[in-house]
Protein backbone atom coordinates (compact mmCIF):
# COMPACT_ATOMS: atom_id res chain seq x y z
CA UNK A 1 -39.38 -75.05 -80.78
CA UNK A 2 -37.50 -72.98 -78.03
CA UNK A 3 -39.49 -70.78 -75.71
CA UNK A 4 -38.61 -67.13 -76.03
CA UNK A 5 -36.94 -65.49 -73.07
CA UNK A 6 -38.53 -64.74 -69.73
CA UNK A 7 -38.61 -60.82 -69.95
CA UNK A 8 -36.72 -58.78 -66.54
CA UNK A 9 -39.19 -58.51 -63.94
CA UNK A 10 -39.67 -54.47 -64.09
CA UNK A 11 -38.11 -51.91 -65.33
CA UNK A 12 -35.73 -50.36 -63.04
CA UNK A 13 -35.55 -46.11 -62.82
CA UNK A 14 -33.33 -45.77 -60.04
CA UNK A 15 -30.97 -47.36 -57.53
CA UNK A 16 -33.20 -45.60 -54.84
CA UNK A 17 -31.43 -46.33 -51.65
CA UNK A 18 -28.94 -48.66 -49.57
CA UNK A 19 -29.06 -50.36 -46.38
CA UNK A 20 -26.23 -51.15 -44.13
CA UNK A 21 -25.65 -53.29 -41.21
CA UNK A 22 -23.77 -51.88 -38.74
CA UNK A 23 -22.63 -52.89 -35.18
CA UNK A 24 -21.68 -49.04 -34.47
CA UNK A 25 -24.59 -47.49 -34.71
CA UNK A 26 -24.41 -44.58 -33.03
CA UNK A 27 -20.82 -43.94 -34.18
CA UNK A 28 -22.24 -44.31 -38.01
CA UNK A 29 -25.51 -42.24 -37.58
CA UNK A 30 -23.06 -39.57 -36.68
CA UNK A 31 -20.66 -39.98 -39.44
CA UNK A 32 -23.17 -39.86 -42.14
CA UNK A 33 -24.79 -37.12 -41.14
CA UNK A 34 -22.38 -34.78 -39.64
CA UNK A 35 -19.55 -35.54 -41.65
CA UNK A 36 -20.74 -36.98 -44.93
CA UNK A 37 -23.72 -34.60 -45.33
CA UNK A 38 -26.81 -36.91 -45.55
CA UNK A 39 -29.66 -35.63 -43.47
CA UNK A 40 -31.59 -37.90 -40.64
CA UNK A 41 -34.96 -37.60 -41.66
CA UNK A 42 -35.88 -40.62 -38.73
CA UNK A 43 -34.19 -42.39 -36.46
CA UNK A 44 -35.10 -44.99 -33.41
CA UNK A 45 -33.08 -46.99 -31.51
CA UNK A 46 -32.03 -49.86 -34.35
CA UNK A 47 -32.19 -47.91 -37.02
CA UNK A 48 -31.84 -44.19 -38.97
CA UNK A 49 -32.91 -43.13 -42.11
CA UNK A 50 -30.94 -40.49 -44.16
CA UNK A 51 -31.64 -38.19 -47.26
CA UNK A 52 -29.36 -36.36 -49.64
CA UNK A 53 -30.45 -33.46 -51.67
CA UNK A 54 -32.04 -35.35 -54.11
CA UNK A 55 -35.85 -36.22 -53.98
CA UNK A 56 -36.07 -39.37 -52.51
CA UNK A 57 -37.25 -40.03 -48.90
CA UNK A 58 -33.80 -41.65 -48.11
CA UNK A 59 -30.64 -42.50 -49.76
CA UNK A 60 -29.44 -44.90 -46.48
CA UNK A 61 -30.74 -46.92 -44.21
CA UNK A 62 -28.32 -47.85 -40.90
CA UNK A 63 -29.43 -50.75 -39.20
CA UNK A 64 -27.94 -51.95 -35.98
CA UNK A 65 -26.58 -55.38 -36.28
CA UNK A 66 -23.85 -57.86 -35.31
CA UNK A 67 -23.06 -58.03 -38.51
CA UNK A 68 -21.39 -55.94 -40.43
CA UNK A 69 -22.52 -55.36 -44.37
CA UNK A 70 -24.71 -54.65 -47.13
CA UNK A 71 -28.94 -55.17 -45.69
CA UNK A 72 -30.48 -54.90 -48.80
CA UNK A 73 -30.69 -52.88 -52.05
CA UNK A 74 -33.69 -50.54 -53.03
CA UNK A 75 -34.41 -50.24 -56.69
CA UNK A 76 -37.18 -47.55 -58.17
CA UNK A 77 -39.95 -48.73 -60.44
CA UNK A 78 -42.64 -46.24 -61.72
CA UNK A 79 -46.19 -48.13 -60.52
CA UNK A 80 -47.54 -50.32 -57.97
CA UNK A 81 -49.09 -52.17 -61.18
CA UNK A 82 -45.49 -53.05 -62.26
CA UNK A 83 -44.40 -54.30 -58.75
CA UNK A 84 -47.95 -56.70 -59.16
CA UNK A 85 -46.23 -57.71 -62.61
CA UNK A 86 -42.40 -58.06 -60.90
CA UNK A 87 -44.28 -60.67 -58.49
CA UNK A 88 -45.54 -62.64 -61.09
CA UNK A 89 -42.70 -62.49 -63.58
CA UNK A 90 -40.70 -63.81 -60.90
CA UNK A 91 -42.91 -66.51 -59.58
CA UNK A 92 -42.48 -67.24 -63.25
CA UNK A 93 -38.55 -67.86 -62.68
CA UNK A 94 -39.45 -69.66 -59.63
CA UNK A 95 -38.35 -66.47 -57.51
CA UNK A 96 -40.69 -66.60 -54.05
CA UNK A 97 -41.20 -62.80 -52.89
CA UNK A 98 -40.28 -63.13 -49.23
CA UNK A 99 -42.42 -59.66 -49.04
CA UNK A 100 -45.08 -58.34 -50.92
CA UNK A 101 -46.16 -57.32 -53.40
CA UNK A 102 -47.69 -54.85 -50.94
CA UNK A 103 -47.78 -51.96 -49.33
CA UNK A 104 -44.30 -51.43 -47.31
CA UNK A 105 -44.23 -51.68 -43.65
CA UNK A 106 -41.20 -49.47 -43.15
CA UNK A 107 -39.96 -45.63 -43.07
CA UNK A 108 -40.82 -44.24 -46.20
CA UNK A 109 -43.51 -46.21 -47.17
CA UNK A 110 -44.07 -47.16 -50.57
CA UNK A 111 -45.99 -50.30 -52.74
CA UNK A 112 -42.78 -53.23 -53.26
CA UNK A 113 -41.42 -56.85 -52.62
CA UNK A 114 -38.28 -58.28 -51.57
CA UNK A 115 -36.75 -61.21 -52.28
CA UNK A 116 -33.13 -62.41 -52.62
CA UNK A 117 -31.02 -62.72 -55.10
CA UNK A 118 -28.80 -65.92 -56.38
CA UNK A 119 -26.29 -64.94 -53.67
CA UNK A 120 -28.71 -64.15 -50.64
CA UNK A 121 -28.64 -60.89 -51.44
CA UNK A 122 -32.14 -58.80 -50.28
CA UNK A 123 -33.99 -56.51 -53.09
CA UNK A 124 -36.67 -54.53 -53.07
CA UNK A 125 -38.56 -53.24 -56.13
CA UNK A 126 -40.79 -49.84 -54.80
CA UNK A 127 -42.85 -47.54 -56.52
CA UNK A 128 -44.89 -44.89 -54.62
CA UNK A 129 -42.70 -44.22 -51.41
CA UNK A 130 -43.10 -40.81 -49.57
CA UNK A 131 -42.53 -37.52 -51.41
CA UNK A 132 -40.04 -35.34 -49.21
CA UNK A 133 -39.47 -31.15 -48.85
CA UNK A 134 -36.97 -30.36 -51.65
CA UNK A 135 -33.23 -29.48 -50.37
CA UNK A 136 -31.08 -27.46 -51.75
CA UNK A 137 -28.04 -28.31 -53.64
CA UNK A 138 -25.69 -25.39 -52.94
CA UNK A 139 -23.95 -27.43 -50.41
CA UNK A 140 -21.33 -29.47 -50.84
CA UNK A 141 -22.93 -32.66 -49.55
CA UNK A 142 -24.55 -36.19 -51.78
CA UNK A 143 -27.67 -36.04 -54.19
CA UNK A 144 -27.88 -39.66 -52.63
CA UNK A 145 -26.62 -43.20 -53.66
CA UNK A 146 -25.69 -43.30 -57.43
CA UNK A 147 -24.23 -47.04 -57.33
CA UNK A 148 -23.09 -50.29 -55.40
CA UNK A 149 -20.26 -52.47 -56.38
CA UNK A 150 -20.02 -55.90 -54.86
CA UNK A 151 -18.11 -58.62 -54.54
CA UNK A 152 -18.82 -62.56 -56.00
CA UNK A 153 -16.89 -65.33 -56.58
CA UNK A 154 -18.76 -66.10 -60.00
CA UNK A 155 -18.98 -62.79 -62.03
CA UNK A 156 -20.38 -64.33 -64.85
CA UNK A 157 -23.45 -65.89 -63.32
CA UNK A 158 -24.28 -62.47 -61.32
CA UNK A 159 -23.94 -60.90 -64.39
CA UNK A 160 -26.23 -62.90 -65.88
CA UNK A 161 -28.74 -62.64 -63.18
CA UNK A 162 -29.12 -59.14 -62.72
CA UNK A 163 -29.19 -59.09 -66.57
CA UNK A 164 -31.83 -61.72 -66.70
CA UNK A 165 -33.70 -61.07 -63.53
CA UNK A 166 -33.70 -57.58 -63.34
CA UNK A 167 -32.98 -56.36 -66.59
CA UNK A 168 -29.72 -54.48 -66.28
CA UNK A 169 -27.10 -53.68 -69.40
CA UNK A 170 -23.69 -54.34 -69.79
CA UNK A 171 -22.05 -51.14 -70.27
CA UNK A 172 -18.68 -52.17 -69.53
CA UNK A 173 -15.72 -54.34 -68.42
CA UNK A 174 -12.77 -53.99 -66.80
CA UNK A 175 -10.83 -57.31 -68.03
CA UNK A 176 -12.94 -60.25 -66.17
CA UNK A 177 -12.11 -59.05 -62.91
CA UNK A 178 -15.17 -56.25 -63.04
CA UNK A 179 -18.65 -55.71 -64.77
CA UNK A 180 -20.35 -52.59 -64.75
CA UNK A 181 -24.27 -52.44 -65.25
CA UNK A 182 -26.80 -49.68 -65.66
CA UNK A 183 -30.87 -49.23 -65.55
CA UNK A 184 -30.88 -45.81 -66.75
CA UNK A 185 -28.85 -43.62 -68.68
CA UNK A 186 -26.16 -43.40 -65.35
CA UNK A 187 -22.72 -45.77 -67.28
CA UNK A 188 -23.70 -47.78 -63.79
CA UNK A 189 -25.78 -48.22 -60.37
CA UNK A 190 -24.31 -51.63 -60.05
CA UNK A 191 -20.83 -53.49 -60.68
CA UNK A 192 -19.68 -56.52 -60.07
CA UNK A 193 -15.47 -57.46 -58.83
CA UNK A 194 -14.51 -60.83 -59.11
CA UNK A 195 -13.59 -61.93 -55.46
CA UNK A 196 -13.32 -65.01 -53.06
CA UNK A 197 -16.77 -64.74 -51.23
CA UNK A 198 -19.95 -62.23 -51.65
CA UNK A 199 -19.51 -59.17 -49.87
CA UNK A 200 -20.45 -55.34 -49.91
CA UNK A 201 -17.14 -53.87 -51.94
CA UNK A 202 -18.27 -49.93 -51.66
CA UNK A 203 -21.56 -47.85 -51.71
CA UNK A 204 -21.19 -44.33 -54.03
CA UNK A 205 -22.57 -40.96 -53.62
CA UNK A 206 -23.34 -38.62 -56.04
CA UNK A 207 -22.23 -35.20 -56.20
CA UNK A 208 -23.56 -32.43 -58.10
CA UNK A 209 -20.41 -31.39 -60.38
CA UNK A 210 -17.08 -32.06 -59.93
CA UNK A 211 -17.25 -27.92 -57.88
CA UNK A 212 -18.88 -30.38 -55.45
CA UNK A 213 -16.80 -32.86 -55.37
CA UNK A 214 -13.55 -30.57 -54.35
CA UNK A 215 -15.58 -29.08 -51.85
CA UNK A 216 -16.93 -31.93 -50.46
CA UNK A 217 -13.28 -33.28 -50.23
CA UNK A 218 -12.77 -29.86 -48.39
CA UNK A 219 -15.66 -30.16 -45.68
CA UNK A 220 -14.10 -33.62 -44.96
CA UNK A 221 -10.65 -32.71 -44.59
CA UNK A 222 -12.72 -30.08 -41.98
CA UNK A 223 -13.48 -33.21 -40.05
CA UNK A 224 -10.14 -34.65 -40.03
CA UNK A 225 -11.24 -36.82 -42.64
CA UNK A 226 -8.76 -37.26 -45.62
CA UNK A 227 -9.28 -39.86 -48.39
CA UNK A 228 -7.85 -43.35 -48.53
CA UNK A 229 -7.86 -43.67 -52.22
CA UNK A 230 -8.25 -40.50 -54.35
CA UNK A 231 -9.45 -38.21 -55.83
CA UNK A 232 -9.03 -39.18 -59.27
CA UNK A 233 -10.97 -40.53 -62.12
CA UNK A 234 -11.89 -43.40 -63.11
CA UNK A 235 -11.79 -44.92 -66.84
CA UNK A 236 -14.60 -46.77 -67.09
CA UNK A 237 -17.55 -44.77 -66.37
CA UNK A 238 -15.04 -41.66 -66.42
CA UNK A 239 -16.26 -40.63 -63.05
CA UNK A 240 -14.82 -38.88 -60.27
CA UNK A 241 -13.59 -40.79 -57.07
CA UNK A 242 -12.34 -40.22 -53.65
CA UNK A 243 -12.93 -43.43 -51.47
CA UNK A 244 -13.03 -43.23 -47.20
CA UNK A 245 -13.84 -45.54 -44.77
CA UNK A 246 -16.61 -45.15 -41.73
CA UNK A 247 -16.90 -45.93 -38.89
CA UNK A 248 -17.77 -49.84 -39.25
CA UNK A 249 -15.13 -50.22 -41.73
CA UNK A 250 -17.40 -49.94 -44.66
CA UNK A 251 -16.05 -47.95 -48.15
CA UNK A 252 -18.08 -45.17 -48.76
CA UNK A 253 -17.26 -43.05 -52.28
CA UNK A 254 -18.01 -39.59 -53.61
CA UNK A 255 -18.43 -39.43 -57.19
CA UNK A 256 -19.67 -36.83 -59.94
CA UNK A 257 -19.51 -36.95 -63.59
CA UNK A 258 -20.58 -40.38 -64.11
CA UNK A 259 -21.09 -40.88 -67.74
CA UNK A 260 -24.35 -40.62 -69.58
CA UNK A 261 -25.02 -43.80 -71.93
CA UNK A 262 -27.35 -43.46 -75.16
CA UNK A 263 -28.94 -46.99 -75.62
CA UNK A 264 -28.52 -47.08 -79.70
CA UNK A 265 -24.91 -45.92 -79.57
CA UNK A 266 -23.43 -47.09 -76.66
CA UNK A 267 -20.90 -49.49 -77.94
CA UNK A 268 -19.60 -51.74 -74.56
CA UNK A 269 -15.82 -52.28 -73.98
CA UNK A 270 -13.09 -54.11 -72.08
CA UNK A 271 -11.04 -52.35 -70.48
CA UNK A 272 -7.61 -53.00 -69.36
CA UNK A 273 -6.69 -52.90 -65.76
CA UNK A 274 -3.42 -50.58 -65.44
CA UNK A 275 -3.30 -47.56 -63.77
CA UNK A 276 -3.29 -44.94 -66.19
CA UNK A 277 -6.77 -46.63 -67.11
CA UNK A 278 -7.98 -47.02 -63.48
CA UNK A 279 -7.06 -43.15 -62.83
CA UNK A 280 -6.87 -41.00 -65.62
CA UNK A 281 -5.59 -37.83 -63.98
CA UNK A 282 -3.21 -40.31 -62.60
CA UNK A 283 -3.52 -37.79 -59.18
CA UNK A 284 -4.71 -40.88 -56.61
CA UNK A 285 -1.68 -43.28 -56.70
CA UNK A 286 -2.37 -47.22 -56.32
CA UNK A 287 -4.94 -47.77 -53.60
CA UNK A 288 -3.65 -49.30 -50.06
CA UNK A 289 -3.48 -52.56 -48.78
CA UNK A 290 -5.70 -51.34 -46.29
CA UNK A 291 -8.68 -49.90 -48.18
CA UNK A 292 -8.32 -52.80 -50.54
CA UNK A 293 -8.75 -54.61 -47.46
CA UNK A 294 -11.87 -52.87 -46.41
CA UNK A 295 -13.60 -53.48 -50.32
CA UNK A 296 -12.71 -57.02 -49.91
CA UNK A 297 -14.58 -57.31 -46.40
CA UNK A 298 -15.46 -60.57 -45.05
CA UNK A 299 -17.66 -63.50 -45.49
CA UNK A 300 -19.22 -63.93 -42.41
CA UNK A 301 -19.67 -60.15 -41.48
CA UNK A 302 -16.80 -59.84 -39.09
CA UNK A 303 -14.29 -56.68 -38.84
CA UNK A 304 -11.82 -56.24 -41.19
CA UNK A 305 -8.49 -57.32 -40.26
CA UNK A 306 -6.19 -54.99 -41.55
CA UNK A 307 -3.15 -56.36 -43.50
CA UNK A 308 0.13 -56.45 -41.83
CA UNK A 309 2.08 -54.36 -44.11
CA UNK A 310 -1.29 -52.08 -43.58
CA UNK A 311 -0.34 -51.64 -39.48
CA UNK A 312 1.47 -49.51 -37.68
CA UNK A 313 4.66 -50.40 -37.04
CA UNK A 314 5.20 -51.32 -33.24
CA UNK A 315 7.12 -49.14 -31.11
CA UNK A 316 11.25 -50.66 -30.53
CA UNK A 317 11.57 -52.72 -28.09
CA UNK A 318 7.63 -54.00 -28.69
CA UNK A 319 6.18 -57.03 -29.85
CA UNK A 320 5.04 -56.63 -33.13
């Protein structure tokens, strides 16, 4: 007789927060909370820590680094007792924690583990991290991260882990090129795009209503910031989108309207990748060969290279 299925490790509440690695620290500190409206709630010499509106302690984590990329992803569970479970469950799998279960040893605090995924990736499971002042949400700046895409060469299997591992659901798909997967009623925190290596393809931030989203578009434009793809909306998921890059070269996205999945009617779909699908107010065009370039990234963590037909075109007379 076959034995049932290993159940997820926890269940998940929340993307809670993002880390990035950065080699322009300074540069991106600024950016994020100047421009893109998070607020630094700490910062040191390696690394900041920044808040949205919403309520928890941070929403992104900059760390200083050669390298440039995704850290590690922060997930919300509801107890320490469940994070004691997650440790076993995955000991189970023949998962090693490479921290924890414990209490947290960084900004924020909280009672989690780590430990990477089938592609190196780092996650952390937390319950209990610090409570924080509420903000208001009059502004036009993030709630705080609603959802990660990245990039893997085997879509299938990283489906299937996250799945399996962490207990995501399929909500949809956009051919086999992308996967979209969701631990609460948000259509997604996490999707997956079919690519040559594993790399960080954009980070999203929520905004309150689309009201938000325009003026959020407008506070940018302020800053001399204008998007590289968008706005428009999306198909799948039907939310908002206006993608930028910052200062390390990394996509960041502000998004509203997101849609709201109930579990007993949900019914999943593939969707077909044309542009009337991937922008239904058809407003945002095709996106660049240079911020395609930047949600491909790199392998190894280097700057992007931007595409030739992506470059200014030399001066006459100049070498190109």
């Amino acid at each position: 007789m076959s034995r049932p299925p290993e159940p997820p490790v926890a269940h998940l509440r929340a993307l809670r927060s993002v880390e990035l690695h950065t080699p322009h620290f300074s540069e991106a500190t600024d950016f994020y909370e100047e421009a893109w409206g998070l607020e630094v709630v700490e910062a040191g010499h390696s690394a900041s820590w920044l808040r949205g509106t919403g309520e928890e302690h941070h929403a992104l984590q900059l760390s200083r680094s050669d390298r440039i990329g995704l850290g590690k992803l922060a997930f919300a569970v509801t107890t320490p007792a469940e994070i004691d479970e997650a440790a076993r469950r995955l000991e189970r799998r023949g998962i090693r924690p490479v921290t924890g279960p414990g209490p947290l040893d960084q900004v924020g605090g909280g009672y989690g583990l780590r430990f990477h995924d089938h592609e190196g990736r780092l996650i952390e499971l937390s319950a209990d991290t610090w409570a924080v002042p509420p903000r208001g949400r009059d502004a036009a700046v993030p709630v705080g991260v609603t959802h990660v895409v990245l990039n893997t060469p085997d879509i299938d299997a990283s489906v299937a882990f996250y799945r399996e591992v962490l207990g995501l659901r399929v909500s949809d798909w956009s051919e086999h090129q992308m996967a979209f997967l969701r631990c609460n009623s948000d259509h997604h925190c996490v999707a997956f795009n079919q690519a040559p290596w594993v790399s960080l393809n954009h980070v999203a931030y929520e905004m309150s209503s689309l009201d938000h989203f325009m003026r959020g578009l407008g506070r940018l434009r302020h800053h001399g910031i204008t998007p590289q793809w968008g706005p428009g909306r999306h198909g799948p998921g039907n939310n908002t989108f206006s993608y930028f890059t910052d200062p390390t070269g990394l996509v960041c996205e502000y998004t509203s309207e997101v849609a709201q999945v109930v579990e007993d009617r949900w019914i999943c779909k593939v969707w077909r990748r044309v542009p009337e699908l991937s922008d239904l107010w058809g407003t945002a065009g095709p996106p660049s060969p240079l911020i395609r370039a930047h949600m491909a990234g790199t392998p190894d963590g280097t700057p992007v290279q931007p595409p030739l037909d992506a470059r200014p075109a030399a001066p006459q007379g100049a070498p190109a």
